[in-house]
Protein backbone atom coordinates (compact mmCIF):
# COMPACT_ATOMS: atom_id res chain seq x y z
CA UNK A 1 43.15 128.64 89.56
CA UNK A 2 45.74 125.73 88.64
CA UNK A 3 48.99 127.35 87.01
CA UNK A 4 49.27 124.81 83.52
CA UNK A 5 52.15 127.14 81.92
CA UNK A 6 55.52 127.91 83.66
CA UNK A 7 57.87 130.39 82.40
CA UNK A 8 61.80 130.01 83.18
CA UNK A 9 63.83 133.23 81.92
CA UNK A 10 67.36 134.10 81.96
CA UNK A 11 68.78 130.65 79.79
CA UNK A 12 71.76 129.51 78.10
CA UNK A 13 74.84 130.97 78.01
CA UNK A 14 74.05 134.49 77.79
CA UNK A 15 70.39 134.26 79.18
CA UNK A 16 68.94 135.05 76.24
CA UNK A 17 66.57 131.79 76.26
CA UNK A 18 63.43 131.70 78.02
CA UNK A 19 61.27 128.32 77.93
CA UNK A 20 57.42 128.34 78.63
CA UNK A 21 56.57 125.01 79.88
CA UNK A 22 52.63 123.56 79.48
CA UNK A 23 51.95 120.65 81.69
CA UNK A 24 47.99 120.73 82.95
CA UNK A 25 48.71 117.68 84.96
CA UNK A 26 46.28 115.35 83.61
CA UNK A 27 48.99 113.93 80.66
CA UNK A 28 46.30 114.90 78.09
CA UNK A 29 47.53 118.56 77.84
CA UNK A 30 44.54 119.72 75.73
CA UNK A 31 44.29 123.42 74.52
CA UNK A 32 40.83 124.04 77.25
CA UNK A 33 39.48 127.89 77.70
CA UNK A 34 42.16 128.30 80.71
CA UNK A 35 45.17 127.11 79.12
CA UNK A 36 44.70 129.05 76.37
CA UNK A 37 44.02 132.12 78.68
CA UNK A 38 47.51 131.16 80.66
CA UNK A 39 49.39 130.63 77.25
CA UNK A 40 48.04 134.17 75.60
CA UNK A 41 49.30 135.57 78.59
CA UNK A 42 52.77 134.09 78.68
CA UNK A 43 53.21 134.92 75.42
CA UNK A 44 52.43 138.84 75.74
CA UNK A 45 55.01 138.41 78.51
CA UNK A 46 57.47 138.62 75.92
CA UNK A 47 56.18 141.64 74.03
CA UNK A 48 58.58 144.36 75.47
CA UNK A 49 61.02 141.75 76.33
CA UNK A 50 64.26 142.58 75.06
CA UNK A 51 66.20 140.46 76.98
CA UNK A 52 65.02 137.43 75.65
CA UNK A 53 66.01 136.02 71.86
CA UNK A 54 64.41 133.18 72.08
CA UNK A 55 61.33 131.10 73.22
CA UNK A 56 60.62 127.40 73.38
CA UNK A 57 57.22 126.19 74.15
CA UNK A 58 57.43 122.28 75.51
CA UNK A 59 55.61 120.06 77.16
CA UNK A 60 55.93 118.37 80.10
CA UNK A 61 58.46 115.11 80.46
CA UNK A 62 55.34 113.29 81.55
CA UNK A 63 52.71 114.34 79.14
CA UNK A 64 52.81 111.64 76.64
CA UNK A 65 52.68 108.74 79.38
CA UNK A 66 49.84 110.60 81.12
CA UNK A 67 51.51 111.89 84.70
């Protein structure tokens, strides 16, 4: 299984940021069945997490010039 969504935790200056990155490589980055699956599940990551205040979903750098 390719990994489209990456999760980085622990942000800004009191780590209270976490960003969930969505890159499936192919600079198209459309929703298909798996990156939906790997987004739902990134997102109930967050359900009991207290630690985190905020989330910001993004793209990846090269996803609008296609890789």
């Amino acid at each position: 299984m390719v990994a489209y969504v990456k999760i980085e935790r622990g942000l800004g200056p009191d780590g209270r940021i976490a960003v969930v990155r969505f890159d499936r490589g192919d600079g198209i980055n459309a929703l298909s069945p798996e990156a939906l699956r790997q987004l739902t599940a990134a997102a109930r990551s967050f359900e009991d997490d207290v630690a985190t205040s905020v989330v910001v979903l993004a793209g990846s750098n090269d996803a609008h010039r296609g890789g």
